[in-house]
Protein backbone atom coordinates (compact mmCIF):
# COMPACT_ATOMS: atom_id res chain seq x y z
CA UNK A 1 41.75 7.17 -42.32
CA UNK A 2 44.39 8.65 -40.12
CA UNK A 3 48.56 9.23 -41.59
CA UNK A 4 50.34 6.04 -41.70
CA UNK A 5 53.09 6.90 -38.79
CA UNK A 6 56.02 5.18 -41.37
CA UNK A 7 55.11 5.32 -45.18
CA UNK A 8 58.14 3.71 -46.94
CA UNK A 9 58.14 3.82 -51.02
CA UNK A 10 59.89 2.49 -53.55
CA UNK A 11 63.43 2.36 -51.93
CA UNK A 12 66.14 1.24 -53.89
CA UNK A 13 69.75 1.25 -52.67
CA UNK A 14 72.94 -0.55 -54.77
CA UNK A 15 76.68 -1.12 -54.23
CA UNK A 16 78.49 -1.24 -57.33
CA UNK A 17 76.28 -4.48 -59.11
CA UNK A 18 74.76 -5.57 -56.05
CA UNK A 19 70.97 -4.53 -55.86
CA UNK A 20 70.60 -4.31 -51.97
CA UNK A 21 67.46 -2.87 -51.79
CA UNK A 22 65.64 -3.38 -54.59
CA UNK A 23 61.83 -1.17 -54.50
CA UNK A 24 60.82 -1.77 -51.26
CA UNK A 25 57.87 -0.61 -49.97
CA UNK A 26 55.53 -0.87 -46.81
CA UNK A 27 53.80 1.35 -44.07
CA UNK A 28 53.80 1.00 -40.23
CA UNK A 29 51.15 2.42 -38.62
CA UNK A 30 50.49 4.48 -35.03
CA UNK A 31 51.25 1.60 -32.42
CA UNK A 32 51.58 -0.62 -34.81
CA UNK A 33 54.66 -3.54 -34.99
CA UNK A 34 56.38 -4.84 -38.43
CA UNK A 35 59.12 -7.82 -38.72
CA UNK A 36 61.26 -7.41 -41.76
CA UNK A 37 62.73 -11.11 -42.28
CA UNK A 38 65.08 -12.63 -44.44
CA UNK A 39 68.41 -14.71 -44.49
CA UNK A 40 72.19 -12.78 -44.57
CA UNK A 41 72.56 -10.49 -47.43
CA UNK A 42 68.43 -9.57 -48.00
CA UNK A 43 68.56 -6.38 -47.84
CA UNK A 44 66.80 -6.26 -44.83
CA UNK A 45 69.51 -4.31 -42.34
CA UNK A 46 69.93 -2.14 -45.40
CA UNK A 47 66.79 -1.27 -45.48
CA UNK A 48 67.01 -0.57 -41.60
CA UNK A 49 69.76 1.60 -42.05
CA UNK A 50 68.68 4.15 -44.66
CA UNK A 51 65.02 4.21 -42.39
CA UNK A 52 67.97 5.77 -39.46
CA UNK A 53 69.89 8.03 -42.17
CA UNK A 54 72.96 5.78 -41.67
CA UNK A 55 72.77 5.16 -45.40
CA UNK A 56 71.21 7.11 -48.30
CA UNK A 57 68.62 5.90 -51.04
CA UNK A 58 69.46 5.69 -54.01
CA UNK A 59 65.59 6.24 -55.14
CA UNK A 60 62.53 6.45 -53.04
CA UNK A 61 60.84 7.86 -50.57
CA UNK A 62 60.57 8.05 -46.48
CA UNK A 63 57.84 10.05 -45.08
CA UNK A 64 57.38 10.24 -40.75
CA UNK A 65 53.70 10.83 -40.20
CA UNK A 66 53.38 12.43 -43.94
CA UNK A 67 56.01 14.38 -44.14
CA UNK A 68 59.22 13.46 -46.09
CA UNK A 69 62.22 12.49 -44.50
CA UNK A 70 65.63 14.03 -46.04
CA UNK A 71 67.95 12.04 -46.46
CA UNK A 72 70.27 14.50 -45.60
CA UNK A 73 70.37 17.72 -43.08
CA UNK A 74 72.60 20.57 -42.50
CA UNK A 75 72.89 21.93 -38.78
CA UNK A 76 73.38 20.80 -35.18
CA UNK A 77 69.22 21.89 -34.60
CA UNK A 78 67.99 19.70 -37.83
CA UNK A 79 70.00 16.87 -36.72
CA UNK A 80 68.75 16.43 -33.64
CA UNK A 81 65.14 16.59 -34.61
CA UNK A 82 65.86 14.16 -37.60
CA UNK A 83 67.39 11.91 -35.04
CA UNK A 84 64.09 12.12 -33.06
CA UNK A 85 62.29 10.78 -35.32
CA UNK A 86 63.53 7.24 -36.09
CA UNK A 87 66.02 5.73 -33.26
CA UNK A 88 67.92 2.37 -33.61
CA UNK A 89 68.63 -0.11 -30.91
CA UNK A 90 71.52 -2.44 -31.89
CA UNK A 91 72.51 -6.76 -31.66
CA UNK A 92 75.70 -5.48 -29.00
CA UNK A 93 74.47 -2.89 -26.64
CA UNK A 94 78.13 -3.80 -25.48
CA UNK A 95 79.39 -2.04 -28.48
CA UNK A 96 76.78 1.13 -29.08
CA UNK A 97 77.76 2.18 -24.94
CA UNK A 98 80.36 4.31 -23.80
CA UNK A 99 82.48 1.82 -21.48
CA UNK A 100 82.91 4.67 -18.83
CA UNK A 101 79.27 6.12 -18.53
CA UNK A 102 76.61 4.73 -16.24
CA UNK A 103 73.24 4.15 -17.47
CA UNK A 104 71.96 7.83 -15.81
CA UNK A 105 74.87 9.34 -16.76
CA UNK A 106 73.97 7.95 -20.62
CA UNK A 107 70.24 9.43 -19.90
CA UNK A 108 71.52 12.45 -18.50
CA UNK A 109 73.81 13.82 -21.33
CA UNK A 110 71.79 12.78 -23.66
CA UNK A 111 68.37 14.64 -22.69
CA UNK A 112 70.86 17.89 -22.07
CA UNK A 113 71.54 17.22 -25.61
CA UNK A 114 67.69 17.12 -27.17
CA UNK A 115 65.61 18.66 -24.56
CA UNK A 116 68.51 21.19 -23.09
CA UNK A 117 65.50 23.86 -21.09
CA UNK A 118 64.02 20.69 -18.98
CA UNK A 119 65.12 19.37 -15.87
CA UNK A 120 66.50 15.57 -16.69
CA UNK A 121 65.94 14.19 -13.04
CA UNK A 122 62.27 13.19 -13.33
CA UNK A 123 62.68 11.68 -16.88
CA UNK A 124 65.91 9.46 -16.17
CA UNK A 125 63.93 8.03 -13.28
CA UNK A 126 60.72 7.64 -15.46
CA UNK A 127 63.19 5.93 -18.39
CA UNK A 128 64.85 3.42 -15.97
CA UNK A 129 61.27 2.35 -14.24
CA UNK A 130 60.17 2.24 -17.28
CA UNK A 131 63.08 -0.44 -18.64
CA UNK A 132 62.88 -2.59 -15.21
CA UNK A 133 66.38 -1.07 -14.37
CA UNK A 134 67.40 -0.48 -10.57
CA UNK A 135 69.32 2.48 -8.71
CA UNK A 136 71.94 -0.31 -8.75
CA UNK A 137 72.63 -1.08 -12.41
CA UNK A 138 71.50 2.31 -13.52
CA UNK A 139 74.93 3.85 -11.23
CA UNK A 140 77.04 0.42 -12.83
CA UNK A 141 79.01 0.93 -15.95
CA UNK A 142 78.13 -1.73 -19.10
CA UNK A 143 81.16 -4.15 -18.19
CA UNK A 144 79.67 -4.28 -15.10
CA UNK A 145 75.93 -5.79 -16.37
CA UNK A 146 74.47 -8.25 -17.79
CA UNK A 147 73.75 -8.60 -21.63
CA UNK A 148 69.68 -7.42 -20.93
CA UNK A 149 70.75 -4.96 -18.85
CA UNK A 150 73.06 -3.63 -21.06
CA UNK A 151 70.25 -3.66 -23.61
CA UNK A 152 67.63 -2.34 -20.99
CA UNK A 153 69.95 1.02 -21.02
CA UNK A 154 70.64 1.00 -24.94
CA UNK A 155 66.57 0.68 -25.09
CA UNK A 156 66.37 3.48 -22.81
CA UNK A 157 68.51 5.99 -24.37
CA UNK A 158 66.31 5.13 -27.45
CA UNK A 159 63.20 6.03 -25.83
CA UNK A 160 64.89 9.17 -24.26
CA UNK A 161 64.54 11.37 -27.56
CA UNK A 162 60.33 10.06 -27.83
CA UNK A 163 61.28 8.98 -30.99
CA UNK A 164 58.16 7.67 -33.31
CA UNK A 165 59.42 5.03 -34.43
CA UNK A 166 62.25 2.26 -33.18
CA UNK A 167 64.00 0.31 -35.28
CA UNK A 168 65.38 -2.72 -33.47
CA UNK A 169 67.95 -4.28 -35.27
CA UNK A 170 68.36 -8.08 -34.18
CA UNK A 171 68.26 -6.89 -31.05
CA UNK A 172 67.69 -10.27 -29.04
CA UNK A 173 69.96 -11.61 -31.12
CA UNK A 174 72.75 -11.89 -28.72
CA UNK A 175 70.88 -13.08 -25.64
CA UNK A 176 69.76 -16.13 -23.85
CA UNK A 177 66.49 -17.23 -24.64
CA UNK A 178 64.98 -16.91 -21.24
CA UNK A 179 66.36 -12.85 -20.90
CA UNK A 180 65.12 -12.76 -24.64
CA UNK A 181 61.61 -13.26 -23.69
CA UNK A 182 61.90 -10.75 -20.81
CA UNK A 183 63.23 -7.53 -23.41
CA UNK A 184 60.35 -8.73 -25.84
CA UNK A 185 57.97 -8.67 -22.79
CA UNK A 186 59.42 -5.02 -22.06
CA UNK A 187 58.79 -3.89 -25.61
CA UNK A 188 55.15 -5.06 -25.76
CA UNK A 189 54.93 -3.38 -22.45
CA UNK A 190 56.08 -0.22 -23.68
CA UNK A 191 54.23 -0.11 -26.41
CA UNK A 192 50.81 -0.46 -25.03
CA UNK A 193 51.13 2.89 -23.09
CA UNK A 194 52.89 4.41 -26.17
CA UNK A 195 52.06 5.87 -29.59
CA UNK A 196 55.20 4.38 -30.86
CA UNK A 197 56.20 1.93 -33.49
CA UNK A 198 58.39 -0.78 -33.79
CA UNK A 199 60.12 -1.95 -36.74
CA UNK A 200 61.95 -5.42 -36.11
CA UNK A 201 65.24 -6.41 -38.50
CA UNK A 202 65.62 -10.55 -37.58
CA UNK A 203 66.03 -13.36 -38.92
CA UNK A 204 64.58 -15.15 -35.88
CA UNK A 205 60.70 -15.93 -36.99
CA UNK A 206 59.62 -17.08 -33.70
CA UNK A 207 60.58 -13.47 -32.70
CA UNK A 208 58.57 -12.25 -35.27
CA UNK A 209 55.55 -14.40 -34.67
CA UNK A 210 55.60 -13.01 -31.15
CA UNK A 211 55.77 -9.22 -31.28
CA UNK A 212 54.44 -8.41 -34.85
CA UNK A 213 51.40 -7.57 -36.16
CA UNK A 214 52.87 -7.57 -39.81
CA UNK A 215 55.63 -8.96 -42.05
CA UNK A 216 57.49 -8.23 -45.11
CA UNK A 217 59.70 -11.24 -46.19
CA UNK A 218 62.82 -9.52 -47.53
CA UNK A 219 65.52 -12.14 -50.55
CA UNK A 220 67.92 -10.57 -52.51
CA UNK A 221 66.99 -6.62 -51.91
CA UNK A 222 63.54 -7.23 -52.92
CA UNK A 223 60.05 -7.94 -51.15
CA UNK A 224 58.36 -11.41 -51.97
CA UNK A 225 55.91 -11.76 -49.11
CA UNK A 226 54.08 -9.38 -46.80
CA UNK A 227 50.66 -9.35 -45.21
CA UNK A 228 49.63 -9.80 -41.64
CA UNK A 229 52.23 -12.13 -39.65
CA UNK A 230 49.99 -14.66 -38.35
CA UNK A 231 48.74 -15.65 -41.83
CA UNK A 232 51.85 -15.09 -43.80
CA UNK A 233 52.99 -17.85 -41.35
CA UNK A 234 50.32 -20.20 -41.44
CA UNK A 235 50.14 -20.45 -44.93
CA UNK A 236 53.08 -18.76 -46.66
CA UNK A 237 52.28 -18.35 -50.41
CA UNK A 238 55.89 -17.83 -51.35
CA UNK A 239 58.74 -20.60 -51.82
CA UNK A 240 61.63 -18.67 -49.75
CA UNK A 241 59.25 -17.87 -46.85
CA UNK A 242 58.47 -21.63 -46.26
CA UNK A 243 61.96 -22.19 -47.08
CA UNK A 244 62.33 -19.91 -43.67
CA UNK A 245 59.82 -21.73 -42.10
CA UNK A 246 61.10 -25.46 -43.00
CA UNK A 247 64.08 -24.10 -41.48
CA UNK A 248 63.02 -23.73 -38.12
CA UNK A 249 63.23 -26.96 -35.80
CA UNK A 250 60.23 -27.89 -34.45
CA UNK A 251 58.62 -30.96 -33.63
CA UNK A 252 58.31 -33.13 -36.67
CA UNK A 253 60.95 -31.20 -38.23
CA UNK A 254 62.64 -32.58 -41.54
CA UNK A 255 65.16 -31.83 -42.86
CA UNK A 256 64.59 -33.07 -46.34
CA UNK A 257 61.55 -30.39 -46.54
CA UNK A 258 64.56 -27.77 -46.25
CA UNK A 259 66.63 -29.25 -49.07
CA UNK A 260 62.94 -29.32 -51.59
CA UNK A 261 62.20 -26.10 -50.51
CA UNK A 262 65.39 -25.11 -51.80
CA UNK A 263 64.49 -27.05 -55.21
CA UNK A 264 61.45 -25.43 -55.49
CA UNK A 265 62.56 -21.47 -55.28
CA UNK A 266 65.92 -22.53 -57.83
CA UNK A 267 63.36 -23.80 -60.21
CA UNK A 268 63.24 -21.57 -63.73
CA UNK A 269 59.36 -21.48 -63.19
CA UNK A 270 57.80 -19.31 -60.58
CA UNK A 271 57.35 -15.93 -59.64
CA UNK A 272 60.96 -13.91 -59.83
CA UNK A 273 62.10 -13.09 -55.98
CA UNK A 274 63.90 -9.82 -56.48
CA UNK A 275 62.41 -6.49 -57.58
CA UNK A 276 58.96 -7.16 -56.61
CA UNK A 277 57.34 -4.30 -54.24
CA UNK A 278 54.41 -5.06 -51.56
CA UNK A 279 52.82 -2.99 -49.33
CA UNK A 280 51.55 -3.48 -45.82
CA UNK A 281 49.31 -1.38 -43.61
């Protein structure tokens, strides 16, 4: 059996009293797509964040296609190649862009910056077909483009370094539902021609049911659900992940179901929520 691309084990992460990520544990494989879901404060960006190296573990272990990942690196050279590795694509592309650089001029500085012997001119133009973005908006600065093309180019500047894996950190979020579908369509498109693998931080499960092939329920810094996504939802085993579900209007929806949900992950009985470690391949 091949390297898992991501092997993630046993990360633990506090501030001060507050377990944030609490033994955490999973795998993503080569091509493969993983939703990490929970409410507001389940450790779940966290996690996200010490996957990037914008935080460090307190304990455990990251390895990229079997070999460890530092948590820290000295040098301009072993920075870059770190930063290869894992990229990040954001909620507010608005906010991760430079307000006064153009989508090729984003592309252009940074392939200079990894790949510094090749010519960028054939690659920008590969990146922006690639993202559905025109000679138009790829000239336009961010203030002047819409929210999905703004994420188009944040995407693209991602996929500029070949990184192995992208984490994509609620990043629909922000959009209208119908431009939503068309950067999830994107994604799936990109990864069927790609080795890469996508790691999706939401809270939105019909995201999740959509684009992932597994899921790891993230409450209170801790794992308490994981396993492939379309089963996990069809028959959650866990109180907080049909709490999520019950959650979700749909048709028939209830609100009542939400409130004994509730009831039934408070109650003293049960299995404990936090601290718990599960792995998925």
């Amino acid at each position: 059996m091949s390297e898992p691309l991501l092997q993630v084990t046993g990360l633990h992460r506090a501030f001060d009293a507050v377990r944030a990520v609490d033994g955490v544990s999973f795998t993503l494989n080569e091509g493969g797509s993983l939703g990490i879901v929970g409410g507001s404060g389940s450790g779940k960006t966290t996690t996200a964040r010490i996957l990037v190296g914008l935080e460090s573990a307190d304990a455990g272990e990251v390895r990229i296609r079997g070999r460890v990942r530092p948590p820290r690196v000295r040098g301009r050279a072993q920075r870059l190649a770190r930063a290869r590795e894992v990229q990040m694509v954001f909620q507010d592309p608005y906010l991760s862009l430079d307000p006064r650089t153009s989508a090729e001029q984003v592309l252009r500085e940074t392939l200079r910056l990894h790949f510094p012997g090749r010519d960028p001119g054939p690659r920008i133009r590969e990146l922006l077909d690639q993202v559905g973005l025109g000679a138009r908006a790829a000239e336009a600065l961010p203030r002047h483009l819409s929210g999905g093309q703004r994420q188009r180019v944040a995407i693209a500047r991602a996929l500029a370094v070949e990184p192995a894996v992208l984490v994509l950190d609620e990043a629909v979020a922000a959009l209208d539902v119908s431009v939503q579908a068309q950067i999830l369509n994107l994604l799936a498109d990109i990864r069927a021609r790609t080795p890469i693998g996508y790691l999706f931080i939401t809270h939105d499960l019909g995201v999740v049911r959509c684009v992932t092939d597994e899921i790891l329920v993230m409450r209170q810094g801790g794992v308490v659900e994981a396993g492939r996504t379309a089963e996990v939802l069809a028959a959650p085993q866990h109180p907080y992940t049909r709490l999520l579900l019950e959650s979700v209007p749909h048709p028939g929806w209830n609100p009542e179901r939400i409130a004994e949900a509730r009831q039934e992950l408070s109650a003293p009985s049960g299995t404990s929520p936090s601290g718990g470690t599960h792995e998925t391949t």
